[in-house]
N, C-alpha and C. Protein backbone atom coordinates (compact mmCIF):
# COMPACT_ATOMS: atom_id res chain seq x y z
N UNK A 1 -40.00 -19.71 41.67
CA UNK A 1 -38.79 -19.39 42.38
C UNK A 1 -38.91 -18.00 42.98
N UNK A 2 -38.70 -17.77 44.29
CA UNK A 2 -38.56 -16.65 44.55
C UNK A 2 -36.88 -15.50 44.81
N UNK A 3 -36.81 -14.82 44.63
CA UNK A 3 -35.99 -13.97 44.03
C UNK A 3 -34.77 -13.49 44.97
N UNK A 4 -34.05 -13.25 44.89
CA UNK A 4 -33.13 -13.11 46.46
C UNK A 4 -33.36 -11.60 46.95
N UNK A 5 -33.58 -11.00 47.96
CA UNK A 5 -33.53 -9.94 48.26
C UNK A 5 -32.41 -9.02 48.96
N UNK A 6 -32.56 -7.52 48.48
CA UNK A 6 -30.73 -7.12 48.54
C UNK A 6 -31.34 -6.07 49.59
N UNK A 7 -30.77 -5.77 50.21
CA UNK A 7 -30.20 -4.62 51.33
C UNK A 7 -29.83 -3.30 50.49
N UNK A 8 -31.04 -2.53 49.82
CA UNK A 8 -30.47 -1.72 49.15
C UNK A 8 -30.60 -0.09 49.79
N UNK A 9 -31.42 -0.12 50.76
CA UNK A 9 -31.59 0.74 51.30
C UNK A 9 -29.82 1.51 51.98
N UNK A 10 -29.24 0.71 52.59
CA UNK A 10 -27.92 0.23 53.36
C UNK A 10 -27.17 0.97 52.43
N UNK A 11 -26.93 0.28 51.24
CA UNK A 11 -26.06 0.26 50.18
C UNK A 11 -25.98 1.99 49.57
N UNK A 12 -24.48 1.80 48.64
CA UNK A 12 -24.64 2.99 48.25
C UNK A 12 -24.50 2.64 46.96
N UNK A 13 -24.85 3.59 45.66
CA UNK A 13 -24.17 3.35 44.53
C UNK A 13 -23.34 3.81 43.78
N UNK A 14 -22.58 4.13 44.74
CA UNK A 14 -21.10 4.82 44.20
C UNK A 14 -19.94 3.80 44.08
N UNK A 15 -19.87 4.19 42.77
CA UNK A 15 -18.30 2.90 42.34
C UNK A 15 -17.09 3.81 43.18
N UNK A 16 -16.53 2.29 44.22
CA UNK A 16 -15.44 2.78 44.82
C UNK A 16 -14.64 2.54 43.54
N UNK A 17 -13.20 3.43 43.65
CA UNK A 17 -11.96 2.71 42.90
C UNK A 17 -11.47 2.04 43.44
N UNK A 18 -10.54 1.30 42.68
CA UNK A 18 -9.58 0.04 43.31
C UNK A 18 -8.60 0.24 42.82
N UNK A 19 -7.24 0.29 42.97
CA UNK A 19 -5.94 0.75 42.47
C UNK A 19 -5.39 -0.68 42.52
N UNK A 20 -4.96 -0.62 40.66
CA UNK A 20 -3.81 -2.06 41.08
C UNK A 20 -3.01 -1.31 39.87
N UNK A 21 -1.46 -1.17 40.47
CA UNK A 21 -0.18 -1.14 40.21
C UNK A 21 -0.08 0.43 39.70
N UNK A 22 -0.48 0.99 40.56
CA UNK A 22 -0.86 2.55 40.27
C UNK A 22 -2.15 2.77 39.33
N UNK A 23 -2.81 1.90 39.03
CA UNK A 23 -3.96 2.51 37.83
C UNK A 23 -5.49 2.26 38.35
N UNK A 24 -5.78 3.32 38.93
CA UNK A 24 -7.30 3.31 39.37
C UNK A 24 -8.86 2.53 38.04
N UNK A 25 -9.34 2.29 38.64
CA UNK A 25 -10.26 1.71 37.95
C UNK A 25 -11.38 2.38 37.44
N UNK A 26 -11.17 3.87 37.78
CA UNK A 26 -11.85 4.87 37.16
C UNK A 26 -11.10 5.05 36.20
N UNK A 27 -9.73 5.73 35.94
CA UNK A 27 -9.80 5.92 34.63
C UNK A 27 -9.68 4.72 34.17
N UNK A 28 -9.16 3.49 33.82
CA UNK A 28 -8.97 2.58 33.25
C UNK A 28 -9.60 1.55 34.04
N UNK A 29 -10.98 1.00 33.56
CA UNK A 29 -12.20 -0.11 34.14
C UNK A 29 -11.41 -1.25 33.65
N UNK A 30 -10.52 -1.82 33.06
CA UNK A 30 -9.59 -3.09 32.90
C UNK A 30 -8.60 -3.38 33.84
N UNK A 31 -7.80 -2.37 34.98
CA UNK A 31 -6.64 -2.25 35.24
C UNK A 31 -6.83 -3.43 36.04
N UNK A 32 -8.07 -4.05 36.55
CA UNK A 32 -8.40 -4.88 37.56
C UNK A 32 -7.29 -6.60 36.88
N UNK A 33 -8.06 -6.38 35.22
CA UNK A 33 -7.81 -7.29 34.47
C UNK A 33 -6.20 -7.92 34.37
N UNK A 34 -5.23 -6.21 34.23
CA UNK A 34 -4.14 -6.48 33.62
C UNK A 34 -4.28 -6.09 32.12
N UNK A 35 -5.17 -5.42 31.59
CA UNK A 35 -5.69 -5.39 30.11
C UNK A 35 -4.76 -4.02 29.87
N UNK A 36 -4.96 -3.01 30.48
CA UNK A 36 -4.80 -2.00 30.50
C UNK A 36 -3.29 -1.64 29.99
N UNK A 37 -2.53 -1.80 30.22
CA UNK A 37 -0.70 -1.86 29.20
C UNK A 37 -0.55 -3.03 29.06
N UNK A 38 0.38 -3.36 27.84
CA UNK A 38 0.65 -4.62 27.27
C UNK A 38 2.66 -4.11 27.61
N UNK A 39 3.12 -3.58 28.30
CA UNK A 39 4.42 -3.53 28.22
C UNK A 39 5.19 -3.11 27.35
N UNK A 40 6.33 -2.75 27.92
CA UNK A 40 7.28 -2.45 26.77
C UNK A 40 8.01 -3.17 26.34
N UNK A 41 8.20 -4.16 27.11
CA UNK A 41 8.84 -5.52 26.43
C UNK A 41 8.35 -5.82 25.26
N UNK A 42 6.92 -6.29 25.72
CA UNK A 42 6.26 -7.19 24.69
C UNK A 42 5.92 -6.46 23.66
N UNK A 43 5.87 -5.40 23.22
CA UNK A 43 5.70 -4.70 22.11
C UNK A 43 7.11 -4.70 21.20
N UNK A 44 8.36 -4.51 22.10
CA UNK A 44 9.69 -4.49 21.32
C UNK A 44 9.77 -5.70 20.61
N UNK A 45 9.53 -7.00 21.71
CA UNK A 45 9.75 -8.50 21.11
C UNK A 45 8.71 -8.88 19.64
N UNK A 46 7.45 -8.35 20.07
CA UNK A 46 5.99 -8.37 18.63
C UNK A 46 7.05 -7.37 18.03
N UNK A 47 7.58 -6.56 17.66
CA UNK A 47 7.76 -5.74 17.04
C UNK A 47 8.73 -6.17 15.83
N UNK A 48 9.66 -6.40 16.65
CA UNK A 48 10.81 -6.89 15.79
C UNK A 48 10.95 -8.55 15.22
N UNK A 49 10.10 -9.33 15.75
CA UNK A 49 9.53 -10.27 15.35
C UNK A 49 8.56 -9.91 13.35
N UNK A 50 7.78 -8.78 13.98
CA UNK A 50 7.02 -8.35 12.56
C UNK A 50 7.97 -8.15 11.34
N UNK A 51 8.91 -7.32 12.23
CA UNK A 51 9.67 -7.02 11.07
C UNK A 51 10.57 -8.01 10.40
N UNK A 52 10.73 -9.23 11.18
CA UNK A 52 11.76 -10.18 10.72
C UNK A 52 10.78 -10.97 9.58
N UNK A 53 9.44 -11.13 10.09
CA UNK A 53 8.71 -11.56 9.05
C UNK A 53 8.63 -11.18 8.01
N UNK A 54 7.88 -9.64 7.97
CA UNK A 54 8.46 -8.76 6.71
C UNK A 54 9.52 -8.89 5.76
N UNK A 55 10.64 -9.18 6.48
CA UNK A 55 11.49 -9.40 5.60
C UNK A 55 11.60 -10.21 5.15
N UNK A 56 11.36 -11.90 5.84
CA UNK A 56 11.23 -12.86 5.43
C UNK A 56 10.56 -13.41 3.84
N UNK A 57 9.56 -12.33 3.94
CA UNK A 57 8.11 -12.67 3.07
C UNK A 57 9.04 -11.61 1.54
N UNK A 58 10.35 -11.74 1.46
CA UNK A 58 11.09 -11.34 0.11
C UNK A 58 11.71 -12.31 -0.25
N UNK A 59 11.43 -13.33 0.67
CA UNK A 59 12.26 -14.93 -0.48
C UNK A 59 11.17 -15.49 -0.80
N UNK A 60 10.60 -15.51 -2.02
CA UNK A 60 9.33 -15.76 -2.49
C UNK A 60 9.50 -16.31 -3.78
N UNK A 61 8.05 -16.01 -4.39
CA UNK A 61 8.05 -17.36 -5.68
C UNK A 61 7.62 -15.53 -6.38
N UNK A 62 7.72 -14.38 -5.80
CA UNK A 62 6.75 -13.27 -6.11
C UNK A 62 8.21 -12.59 -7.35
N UNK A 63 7.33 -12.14 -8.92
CA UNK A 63 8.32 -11.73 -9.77
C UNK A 63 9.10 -9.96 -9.62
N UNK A 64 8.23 -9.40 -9.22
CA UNK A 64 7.64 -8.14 -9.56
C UNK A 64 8.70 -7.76 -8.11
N UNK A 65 8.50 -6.07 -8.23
CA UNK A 65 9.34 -5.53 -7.32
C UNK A 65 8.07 -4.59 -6.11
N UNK A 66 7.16 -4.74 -6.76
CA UNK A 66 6.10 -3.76 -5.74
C UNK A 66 5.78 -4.60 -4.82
N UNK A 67 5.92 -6.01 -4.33
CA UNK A 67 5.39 -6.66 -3.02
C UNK A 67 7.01 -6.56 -2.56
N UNK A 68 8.27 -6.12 -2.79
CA UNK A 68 9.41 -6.23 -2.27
C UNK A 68 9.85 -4.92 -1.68
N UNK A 69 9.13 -3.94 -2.26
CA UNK A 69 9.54 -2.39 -2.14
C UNK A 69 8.11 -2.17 -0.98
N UNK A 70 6.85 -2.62 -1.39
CA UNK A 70 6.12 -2.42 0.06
C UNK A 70 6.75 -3.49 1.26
N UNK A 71 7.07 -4.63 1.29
CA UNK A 71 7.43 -5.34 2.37
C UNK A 71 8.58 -4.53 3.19
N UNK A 72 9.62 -4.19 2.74
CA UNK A 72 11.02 -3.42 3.06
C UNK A 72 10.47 -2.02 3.62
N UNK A 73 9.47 -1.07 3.09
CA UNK A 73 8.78 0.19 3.66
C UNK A 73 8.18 -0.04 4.53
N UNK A 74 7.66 -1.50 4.59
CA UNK A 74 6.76 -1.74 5.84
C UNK A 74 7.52 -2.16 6.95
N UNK A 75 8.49 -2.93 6.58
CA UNK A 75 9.73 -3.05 7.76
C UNK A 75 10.67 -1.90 8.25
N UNK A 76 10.64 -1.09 7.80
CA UNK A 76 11.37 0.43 8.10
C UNK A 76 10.80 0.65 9.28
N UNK A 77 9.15 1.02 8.27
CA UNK A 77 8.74 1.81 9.28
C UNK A 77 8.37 1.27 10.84
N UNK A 78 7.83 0.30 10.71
CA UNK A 78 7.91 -0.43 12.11
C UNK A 78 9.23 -0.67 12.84
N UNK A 79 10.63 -0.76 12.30
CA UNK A 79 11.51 -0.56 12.83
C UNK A 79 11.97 0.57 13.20
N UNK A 80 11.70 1.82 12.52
CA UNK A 80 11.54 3.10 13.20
C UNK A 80 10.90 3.49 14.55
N UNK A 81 9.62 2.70 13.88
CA UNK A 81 8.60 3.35 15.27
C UNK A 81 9.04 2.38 16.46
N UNK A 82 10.07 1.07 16.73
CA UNK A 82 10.56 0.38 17.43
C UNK A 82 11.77 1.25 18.16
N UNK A 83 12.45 1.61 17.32
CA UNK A 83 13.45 2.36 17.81
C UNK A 83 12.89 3.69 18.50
N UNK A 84 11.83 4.24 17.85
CA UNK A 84 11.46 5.67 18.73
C UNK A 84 11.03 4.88 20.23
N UNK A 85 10.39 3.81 19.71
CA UNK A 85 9.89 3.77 21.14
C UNK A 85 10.72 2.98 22.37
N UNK A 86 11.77 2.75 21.91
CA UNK A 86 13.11 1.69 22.67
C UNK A 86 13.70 2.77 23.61
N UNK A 87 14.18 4.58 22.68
CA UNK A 87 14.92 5.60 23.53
C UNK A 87 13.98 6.08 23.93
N UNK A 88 13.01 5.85 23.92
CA UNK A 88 11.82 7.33 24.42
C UNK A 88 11.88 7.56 25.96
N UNK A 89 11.62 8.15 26.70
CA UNK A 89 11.83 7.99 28.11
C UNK A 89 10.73 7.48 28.68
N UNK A 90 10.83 6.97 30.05
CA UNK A 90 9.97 5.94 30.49
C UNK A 90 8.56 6.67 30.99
N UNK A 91 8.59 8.29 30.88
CA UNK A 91 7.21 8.81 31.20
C UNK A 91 7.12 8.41 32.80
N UNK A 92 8.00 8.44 33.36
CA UNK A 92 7.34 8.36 35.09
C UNK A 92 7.02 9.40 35.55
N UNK A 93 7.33 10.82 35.58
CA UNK A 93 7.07 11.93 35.34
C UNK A 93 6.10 12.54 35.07
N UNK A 94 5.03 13.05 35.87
CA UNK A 94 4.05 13.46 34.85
C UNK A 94 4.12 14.71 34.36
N UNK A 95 4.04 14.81 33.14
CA UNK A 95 4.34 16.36 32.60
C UNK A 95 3.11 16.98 32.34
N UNK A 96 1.74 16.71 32.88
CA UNK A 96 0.51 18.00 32.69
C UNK A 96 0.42 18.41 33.90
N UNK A 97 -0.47 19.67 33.36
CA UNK A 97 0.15 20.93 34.17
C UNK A 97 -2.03 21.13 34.57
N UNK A 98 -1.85 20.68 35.86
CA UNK A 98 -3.52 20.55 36.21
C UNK A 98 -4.23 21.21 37.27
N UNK A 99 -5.33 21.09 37.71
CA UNK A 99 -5.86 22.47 38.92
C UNK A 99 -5.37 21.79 40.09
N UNK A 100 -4.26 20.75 40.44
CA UNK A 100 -4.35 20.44 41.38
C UNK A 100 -2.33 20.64 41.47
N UNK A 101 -1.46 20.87 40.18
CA UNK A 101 -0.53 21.69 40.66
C UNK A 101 -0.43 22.62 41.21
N UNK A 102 -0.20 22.85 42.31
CA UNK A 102 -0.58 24.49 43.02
C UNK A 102 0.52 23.79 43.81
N UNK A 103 1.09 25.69 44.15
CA UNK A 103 2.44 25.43 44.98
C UNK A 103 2.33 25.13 46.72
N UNK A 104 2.73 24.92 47.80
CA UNK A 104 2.57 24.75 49.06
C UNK A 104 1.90 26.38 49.13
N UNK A 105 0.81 26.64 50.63
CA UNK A 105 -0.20 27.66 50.43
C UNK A 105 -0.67 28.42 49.89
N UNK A 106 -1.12 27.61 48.42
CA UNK A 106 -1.61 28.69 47.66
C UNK A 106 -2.92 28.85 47.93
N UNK A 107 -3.47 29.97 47.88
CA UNK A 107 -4.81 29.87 48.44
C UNK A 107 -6.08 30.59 47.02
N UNK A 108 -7.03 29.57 46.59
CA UNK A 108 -7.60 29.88 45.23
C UNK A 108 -8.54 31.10 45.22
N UNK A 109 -8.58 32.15 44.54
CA UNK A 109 -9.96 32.60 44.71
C UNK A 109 -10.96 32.88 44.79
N UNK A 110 -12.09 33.32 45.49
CA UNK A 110 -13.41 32.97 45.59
C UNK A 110 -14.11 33.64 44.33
N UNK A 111 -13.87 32.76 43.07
CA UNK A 111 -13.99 33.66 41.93
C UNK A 111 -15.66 33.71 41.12
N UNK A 112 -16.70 32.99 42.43
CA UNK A 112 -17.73 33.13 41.96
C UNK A 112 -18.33 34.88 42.92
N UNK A 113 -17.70 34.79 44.37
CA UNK A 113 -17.73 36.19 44.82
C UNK A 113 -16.87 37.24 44.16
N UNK A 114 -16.02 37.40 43.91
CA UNK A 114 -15.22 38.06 42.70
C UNK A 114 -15.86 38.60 41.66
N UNK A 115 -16.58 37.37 40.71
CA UNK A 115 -17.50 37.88 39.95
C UNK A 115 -18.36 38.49 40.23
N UNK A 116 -19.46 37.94 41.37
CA UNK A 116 -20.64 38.51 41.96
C UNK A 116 -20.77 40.27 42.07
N UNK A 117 -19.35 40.33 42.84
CA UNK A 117 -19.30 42.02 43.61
C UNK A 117 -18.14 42.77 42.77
N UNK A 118 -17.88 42.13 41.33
CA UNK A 118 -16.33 43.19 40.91
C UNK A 118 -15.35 43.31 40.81
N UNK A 119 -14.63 42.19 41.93
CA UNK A 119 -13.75 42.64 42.32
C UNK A 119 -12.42 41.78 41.92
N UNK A 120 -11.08 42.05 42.52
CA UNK A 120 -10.27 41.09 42.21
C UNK A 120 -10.24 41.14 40.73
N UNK A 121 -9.86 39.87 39.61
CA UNK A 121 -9.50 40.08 38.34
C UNK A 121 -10.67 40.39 37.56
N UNK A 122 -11.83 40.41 38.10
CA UNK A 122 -13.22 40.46 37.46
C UNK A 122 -13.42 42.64 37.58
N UNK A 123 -13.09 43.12 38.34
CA UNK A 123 -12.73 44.44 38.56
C UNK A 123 -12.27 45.42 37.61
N UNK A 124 -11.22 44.76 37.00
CA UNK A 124 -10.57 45.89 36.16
C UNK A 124 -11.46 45.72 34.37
N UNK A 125 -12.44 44.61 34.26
CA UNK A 125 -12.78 44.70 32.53
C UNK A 125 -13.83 45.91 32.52
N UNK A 126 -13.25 45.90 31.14
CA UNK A 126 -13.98 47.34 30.31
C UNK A 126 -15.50 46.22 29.87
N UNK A 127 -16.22 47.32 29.82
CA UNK A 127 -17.73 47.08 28.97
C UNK A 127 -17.89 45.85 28.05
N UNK A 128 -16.74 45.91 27.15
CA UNK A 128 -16.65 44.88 26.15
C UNK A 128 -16.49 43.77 26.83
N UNK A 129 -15.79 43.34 27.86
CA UNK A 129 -15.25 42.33 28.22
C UNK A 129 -16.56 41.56 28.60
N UNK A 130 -16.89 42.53 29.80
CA UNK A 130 -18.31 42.30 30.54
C UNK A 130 -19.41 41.72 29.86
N UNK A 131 -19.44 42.43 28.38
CA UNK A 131 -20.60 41.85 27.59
C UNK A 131 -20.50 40.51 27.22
N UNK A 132 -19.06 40.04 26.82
CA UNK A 132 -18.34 38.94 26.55
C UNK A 132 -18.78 37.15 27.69
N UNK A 133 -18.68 38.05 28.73
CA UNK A 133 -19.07 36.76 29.39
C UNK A 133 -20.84 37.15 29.89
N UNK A 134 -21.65 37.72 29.10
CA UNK A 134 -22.69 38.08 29.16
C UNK A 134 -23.39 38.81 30.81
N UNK A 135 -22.96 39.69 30.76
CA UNK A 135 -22.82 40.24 31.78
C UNK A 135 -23.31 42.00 31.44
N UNK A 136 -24.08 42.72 31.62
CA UNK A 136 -24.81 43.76 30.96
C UNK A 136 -24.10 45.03 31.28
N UNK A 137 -23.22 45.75 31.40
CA UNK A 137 -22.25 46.68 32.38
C UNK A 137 -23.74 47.95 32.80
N UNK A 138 -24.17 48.20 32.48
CA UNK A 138 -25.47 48.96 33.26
C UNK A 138 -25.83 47.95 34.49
N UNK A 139 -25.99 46.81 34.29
CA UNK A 139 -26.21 46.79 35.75
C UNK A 139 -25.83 46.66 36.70
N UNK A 140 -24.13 46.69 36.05
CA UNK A 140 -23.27 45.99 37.09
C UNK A 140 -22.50 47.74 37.95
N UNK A 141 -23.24 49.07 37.14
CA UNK A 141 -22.61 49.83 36.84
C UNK A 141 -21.99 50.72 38.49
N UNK A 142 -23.05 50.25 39.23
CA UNK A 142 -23.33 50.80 41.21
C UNK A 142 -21.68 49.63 41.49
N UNK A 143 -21.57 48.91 41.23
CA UNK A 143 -20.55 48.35 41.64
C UNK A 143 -19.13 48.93 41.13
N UNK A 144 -19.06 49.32 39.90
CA UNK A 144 -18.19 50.07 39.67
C UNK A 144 -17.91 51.18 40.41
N UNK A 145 -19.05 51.80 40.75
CA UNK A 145 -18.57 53.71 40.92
C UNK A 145 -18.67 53.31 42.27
N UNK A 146 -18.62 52.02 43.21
CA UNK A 146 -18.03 51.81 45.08
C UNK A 146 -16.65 51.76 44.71
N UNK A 147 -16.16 50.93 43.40
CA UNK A 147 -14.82 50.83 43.49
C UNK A 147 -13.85 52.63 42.76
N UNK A 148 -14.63 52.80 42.45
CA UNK A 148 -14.15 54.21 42.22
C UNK A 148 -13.82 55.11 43.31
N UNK A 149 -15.20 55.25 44.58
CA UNK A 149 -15.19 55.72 45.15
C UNK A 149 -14.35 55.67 46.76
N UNK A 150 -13.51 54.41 46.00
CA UNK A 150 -12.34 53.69 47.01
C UNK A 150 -11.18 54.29 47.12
C-alpha cells in the first residue's frame, strides 16, 4: 500500500483556537466537546439528589449510631456546599488583575533599555539592590556619575 502524501511544506503547525461559547480551546482542549462545565443546574439537581439519598440510607436494618451520625454529616455537608454554591455569584466578571489591564494610553516601559542605561525605576537602586538582580555596581558605575552629572 502506498501511503497518502500531505502538503506539508504549505502547512503550518500552529494550533489555531476555536472558541465555542466563550471558551477557547487553548485553555480548555474539551470546550470543543462540551466537557469543559457541567453547569450549575446539574450540579444543584446531583447535589441534592445525594443528599436525599444520604438520608434515605437511615431507614435501615443498621443497629449502631456511627453509620447514622456519618450519613447526616455527610448530608450537611454537601448541603452546605449546595447552598454556598446556589448564592455565590455567577462570576461573569472577571476579577484578575493581568498585564493586559492597562488603562486607555498607557504606554509600558522600555524596561529592558531602562535597565541597560540606568535609568527610569532601574536609576534610583543602591549597590545592594543592583547586586540583587546580579548586576555588579562597579560596572555599572560610568552610568551613574552621567546621571549625576545631569
Amino acid at each position: 500500500m502506498r501511503m497518502k502524501e500531505y502538503d506539508v511544506a504549505g502547512s503550518s503547525h500552529k494550533i489555531e483556537p476555536e472558541i465555542y461559547n466563550g471558551v477557547s480551546t487553548l485553555d480548555e482542549p474539551s470546550a470543543a466537546w462540551g466537557w469543559h462545565d457541567i453547569g450549575r443546574n446539574a450540579i444543584q439537581i446531583s447535589g441534592w439528589i445525594s443528599v436525599l439519598f444520604l438520608l434515605g440510607f437511615n431507614f435501615g436494618n443498621h443497629k449502631g449510631h456511627v453509620e447514622t451520625i456519618w450519613l447526616l454529616v455527610l448530608a450537611a455537608l454537601i448541603a452546605i456546599g449546595l447552598l454556598i454554591h446556589l448564592f455565590e455569584p455567577k462570576l461573569s466578571q472577571v476579577r484578575t488583575l493581568t498585564a493586559r489591564n492597562k488603562p486607555l494610553g498607557h504606554v509600558e516601559p522600555d524596561w529592558n533599555y531602562d535597565q541597560a542605561t540606568l535609568s527610569g525605576t532601574w536609576g534610583g537602586l543602591t549597590d545592594n539592590q543592583l547586586r540583587s538582580v546580579n548586576i555588579d555596581p562597579e560596572r555599572v558605575r560610568h552610568l551613574r556619575l552621567e546621571e549625576k552629572k545631569k
